[in-house]
Protein backbone atom coordinates (compact mmCIF):
# COMPACT_ATOMS: atom_id res chain seq x y z
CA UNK A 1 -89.23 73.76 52.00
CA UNK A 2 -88.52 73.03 55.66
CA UNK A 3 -86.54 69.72 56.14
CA UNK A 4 -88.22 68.03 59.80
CA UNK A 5 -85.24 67.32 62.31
CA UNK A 6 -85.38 63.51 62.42
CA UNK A 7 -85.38 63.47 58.58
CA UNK A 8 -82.33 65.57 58.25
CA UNK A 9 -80.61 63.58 61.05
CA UNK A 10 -80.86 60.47 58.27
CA UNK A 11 -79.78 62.49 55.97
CA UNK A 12 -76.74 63.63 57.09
CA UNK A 13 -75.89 59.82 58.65
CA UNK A 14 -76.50 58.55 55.06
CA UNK A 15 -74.33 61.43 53.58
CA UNK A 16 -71.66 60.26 56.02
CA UNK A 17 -71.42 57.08 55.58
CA UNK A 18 -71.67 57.40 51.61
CA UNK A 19 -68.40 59.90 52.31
CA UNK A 20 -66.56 56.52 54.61
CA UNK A 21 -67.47 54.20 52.22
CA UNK A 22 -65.83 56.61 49.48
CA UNK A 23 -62.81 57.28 51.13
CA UNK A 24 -62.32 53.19 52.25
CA UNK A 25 -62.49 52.56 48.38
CA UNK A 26 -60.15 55.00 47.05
CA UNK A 27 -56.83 53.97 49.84
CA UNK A 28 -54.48 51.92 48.84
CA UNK A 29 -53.89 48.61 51.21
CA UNK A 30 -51.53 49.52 53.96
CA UNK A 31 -48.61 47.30 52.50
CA UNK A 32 -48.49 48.74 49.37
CA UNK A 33 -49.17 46.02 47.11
CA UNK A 34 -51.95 45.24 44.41
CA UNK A 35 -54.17 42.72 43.95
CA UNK A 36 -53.42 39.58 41.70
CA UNK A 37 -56.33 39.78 40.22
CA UNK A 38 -56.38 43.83 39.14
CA UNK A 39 -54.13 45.78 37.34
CA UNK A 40 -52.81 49.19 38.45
CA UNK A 41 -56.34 50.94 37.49
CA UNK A 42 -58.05 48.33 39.95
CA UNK A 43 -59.77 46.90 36.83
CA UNK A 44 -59.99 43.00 36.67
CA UNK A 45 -57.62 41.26 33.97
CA UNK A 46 -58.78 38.28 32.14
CA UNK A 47 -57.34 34.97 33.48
CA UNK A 48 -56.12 33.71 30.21
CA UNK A 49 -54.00 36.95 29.53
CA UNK A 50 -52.76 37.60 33.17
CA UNK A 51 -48.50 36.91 33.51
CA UNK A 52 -49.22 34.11 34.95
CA UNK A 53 -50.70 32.05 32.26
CA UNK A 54 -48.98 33.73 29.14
CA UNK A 55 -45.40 33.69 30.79
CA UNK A 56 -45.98 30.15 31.70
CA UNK A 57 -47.34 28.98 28.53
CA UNK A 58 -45.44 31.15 25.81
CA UNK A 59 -42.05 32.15 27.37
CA UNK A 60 -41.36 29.20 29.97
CA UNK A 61 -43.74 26.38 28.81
CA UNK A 62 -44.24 24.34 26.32
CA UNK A 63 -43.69 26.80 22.79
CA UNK A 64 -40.66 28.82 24.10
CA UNK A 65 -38.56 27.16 27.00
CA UNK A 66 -38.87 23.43 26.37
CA UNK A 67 -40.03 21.82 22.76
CA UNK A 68 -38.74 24.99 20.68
CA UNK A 69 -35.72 26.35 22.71
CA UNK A 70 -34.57 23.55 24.90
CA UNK A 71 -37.24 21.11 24.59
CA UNK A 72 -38.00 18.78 21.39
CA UNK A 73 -36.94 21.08 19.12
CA UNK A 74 -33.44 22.18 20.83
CA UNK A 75 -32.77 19.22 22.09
CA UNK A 76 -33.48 17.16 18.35
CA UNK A 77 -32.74 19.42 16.22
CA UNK A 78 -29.71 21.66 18.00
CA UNK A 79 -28.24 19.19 19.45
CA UNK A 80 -29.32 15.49 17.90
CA UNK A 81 -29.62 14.69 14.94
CA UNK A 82 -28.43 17.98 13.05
CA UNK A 83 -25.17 18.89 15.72
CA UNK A 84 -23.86 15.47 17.06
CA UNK A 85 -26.09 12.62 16.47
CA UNK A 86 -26.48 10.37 13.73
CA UNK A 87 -25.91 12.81 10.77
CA UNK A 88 -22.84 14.17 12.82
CA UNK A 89 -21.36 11.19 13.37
CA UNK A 90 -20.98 9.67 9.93
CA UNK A 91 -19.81 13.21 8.90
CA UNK A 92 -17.21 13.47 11.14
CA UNK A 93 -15.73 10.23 12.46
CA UNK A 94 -18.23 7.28 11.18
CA UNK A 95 -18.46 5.17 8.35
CA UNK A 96 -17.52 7.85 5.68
CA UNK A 97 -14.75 9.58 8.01
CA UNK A 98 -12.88 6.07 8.79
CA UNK A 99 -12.64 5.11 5.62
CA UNK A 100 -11.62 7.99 3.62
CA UNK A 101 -9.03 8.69 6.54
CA UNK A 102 -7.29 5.60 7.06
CA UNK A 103 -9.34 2.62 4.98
CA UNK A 104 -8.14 0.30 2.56
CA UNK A 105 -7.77 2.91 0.04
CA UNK A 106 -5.36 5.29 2.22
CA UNK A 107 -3.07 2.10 3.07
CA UNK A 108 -2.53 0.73 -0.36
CA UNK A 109 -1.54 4.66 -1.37
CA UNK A 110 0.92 4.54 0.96
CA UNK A 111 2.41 1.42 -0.07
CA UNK A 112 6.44 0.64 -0.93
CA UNK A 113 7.28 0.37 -4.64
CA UNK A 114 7.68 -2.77 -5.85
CA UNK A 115 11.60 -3.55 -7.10
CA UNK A 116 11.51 -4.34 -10.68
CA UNK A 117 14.40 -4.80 -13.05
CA UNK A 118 14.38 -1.26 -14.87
CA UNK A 119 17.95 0.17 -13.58
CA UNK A 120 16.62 2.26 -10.97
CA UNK A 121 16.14 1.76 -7.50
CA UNK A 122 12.20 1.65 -6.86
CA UNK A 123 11.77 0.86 -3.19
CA UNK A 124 14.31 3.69 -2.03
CA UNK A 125 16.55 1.10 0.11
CA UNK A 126 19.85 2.04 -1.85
CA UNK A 127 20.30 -1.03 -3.90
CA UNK A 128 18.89 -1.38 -7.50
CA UNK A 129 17.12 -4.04 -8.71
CA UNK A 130 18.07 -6.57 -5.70
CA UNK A 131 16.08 -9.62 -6.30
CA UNK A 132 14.68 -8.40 -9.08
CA UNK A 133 16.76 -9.22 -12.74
CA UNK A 134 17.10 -12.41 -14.84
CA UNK A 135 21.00 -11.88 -13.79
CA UNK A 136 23.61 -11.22 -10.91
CA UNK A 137 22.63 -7.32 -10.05
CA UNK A 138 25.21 -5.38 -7.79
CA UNK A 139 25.30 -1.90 -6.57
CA UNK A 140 28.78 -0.12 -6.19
CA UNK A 141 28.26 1.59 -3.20
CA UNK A 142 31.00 4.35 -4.09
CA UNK A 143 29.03 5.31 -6.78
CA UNK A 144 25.19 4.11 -6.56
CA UNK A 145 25.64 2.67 -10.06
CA UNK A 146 23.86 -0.90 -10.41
CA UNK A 147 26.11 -4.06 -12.87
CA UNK A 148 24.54 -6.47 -13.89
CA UNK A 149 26.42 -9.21 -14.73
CA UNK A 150 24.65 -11.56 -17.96
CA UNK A 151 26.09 -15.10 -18.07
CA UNK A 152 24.75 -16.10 -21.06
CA UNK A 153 27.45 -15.65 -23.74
CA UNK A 154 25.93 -13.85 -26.80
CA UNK A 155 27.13 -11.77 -29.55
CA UNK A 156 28.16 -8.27 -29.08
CA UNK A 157 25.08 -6.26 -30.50
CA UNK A 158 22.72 -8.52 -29.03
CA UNK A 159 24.40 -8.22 -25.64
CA UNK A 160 23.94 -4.11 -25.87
CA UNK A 161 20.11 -4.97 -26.75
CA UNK A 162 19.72 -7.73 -24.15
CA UNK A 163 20.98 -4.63 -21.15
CA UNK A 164 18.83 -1.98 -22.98
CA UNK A 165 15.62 -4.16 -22.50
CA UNK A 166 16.19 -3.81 -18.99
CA UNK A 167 16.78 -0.35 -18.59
CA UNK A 168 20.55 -0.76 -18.53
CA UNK A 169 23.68 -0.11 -21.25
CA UNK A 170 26.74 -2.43 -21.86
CA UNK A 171 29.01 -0.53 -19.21
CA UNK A 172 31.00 2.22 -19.94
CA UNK A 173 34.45 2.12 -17.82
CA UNK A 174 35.20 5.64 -17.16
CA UNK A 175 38.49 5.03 -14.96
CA UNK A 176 40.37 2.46 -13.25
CA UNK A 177 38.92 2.00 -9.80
CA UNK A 178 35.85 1.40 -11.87
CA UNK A 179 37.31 -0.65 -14.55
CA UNK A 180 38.97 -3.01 -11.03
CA UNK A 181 35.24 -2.79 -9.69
CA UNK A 182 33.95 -4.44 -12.93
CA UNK A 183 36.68 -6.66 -13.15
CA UNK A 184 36.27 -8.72 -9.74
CA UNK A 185 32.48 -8.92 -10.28
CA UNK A 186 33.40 -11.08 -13.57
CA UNK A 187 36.54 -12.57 -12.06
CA UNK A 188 34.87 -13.83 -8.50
CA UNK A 189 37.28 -10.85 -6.77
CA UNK A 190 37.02 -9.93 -2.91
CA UNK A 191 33.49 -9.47 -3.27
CA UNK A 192 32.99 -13.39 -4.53
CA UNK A 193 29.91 -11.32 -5.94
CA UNK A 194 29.78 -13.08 -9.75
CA UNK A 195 30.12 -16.83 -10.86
CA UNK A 196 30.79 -15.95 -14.57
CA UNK A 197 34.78 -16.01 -14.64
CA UNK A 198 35.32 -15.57 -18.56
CA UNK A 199 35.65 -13.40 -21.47
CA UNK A 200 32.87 -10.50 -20.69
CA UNK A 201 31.69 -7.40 -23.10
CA UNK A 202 32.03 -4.35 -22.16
CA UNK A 203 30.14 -0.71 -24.07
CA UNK A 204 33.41 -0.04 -26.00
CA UNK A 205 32.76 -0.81 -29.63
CA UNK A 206 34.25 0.22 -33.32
CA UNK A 207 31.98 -0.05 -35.85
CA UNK A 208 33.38 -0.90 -39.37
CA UNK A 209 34.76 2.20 -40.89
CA UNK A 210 33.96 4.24 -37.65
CA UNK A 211 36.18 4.77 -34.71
CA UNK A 212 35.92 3.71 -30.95
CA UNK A 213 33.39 4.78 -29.09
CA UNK A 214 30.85 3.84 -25.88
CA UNK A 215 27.34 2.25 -26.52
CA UNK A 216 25.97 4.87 -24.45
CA UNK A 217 27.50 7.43 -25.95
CA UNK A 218 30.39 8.44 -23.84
CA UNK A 219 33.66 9.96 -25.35
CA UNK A 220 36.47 7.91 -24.67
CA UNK A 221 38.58 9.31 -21.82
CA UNK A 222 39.95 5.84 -20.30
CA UNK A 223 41.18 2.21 -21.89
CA UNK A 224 43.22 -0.90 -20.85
CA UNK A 225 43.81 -2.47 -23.64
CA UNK A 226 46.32 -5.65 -23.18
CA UNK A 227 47.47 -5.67 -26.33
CA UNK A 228 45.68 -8.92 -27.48
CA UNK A 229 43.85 -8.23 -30.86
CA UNK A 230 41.61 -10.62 -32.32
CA UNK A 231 40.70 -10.37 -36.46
CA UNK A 232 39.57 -12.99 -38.43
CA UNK A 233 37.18 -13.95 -40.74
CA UNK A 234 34.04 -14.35 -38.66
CA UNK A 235 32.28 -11.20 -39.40
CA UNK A 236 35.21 -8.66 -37.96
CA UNK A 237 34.89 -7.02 -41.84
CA UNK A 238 31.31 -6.43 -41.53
CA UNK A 239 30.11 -6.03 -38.02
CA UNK A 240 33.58 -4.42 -35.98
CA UNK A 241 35.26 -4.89 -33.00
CA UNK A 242 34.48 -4.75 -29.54
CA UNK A 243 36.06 -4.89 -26.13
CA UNK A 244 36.24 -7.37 -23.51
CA UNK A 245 37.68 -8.51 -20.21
CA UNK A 246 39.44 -11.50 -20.29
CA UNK A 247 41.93 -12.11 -18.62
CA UNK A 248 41.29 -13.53 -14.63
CA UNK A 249 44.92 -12.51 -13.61
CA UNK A 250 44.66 -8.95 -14.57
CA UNK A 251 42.02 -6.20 -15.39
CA UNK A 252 42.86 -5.74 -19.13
CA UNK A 253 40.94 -5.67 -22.31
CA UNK A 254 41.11 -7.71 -26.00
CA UNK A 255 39.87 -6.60 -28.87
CA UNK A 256 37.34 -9.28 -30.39
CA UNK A 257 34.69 -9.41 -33.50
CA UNK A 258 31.32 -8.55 -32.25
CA UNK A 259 30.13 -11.76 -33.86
CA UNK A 260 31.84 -13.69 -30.78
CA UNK A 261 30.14 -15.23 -28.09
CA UNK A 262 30.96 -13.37 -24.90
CA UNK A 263 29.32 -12.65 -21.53
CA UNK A 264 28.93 -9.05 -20.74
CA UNK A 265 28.28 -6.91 -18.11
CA UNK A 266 25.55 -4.02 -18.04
CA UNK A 267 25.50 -0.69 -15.99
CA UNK A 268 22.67 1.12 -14.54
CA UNK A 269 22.10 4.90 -15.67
């Protein structure tokens, strides 16, 4: 069938300009870029999914980037009351820190000894039992041994119970620098130390039928005796002899019944 001219004159205008409108659709803007609103297909995106709203929203907004991350819950959580606020504090240097590091309890742990009367030295200054005994206490400083010097006369045995009670022994005079020490505490020597100036016990005993020995239990290795021996009839048969100092012009000894009333002086261990 035979097409007239002017009909296929509209045809072919319509063909062409179907063909332009083709080819306009299918090119790519000149700069290169897409549309905001169409993905690379040229299809249209939903606004509630587009980058836009879901980066905002879940990765920068509210749920990621401020309450959970950095927000409420980073900022509370992280970095209040879990990492450095209340719970933090009163862990590390509150209420709970201060006083189990340097409260009441930590200073009275730390405290000096008190000095008590025992025969050792409790405070650590070097001196035993200053202040501290019923009697004159003084510390040889040759030796670190402690005398104490009783000036209430008693009888022998009760003057070696009277220095055990306080942690002491009736002393035990090993040589003579120490048997001159003891002497010028009971004599008021150099030292002017005692205020007892009599007849004094000292450890060395004989028991009746025994032989002489220490109260603490020292072999003999050193005497003075002065040659003055006492015996009589009160008690020397029954309760032995003992030694004392007695003489304020030299450092000798007597022999004497234990029943006598003497001073005495006491050593430390």
């Amino acid at each position: 069938m035979s097409v007239p001219p002017d009909a296929s004159s509209r045809l072919v205008l319509v063909v062409a300009s179907l063909l332009v409108g083709i080819v306009a659709c299918r090119t790519p803007p000149k700069d290169g870029s897409l549309d905001p609103d169409e993905d690379t297909a040229g299809v249209d995106l939903p606004d509630d999914d587009t980058a836009t709203d879901d980066t905002a929203d879940d990765t920068g907004g509210e749920d990621t980037g401020s309450e959970d991350g950095g927000g409420e819950d980073g900022s509370d959580d992280g970095g209040g009351d879990d990492g450095t606020g209340d719970d933090g504090g009163d862990g590390g240097t509150g209420d709970d820190g201060g006083d189990g590091g340097a409260g009441d309890d930590g200073g009275d742990d730390s405290s000096t000894p008190e000095e008590i009367c025992n025969g050792v030295d409790d405070d650590g200054d070097g001196e035993i039992d200053e202040d501290a005994c019923p009697d004159v206490v003084v510390t040889d400083p040759a030796t670190g041994r402690a005398y104490m010097v009783v000036e209430t006369p008693m009888m022998w045995f009760d003057a070696e119970a009277y220095c055990t009670a306080y942690g002491y022994t009736l002393a035990t005079i090993d040589d003579e620098a120490e048997n001159l020490y003891v002497w010028e505490l009971i004599f008021d020597g150099e030292d002017g130390v005692s205020t007892v100036n009599a007849h004094t016990w000292v450890g060395l005993h004989e028991d009746v039928g025994g032989s002489w020995e220490w109260s603490a239990g020292d072999a003999v290795a050193y005497t003075a005796w002065g040659g003055l021996e006492i015996t009589d009839d009160y008690g020397t048969p029954t309760y032995g002899q003992a030694a004392a100092i007695g003489d304020e012009d030299t450092a000798l000894w007597f022999e004497a019944p234990q029943t006598w009333f003497h001073h005495a002086i006491c050593e430390s261990p």
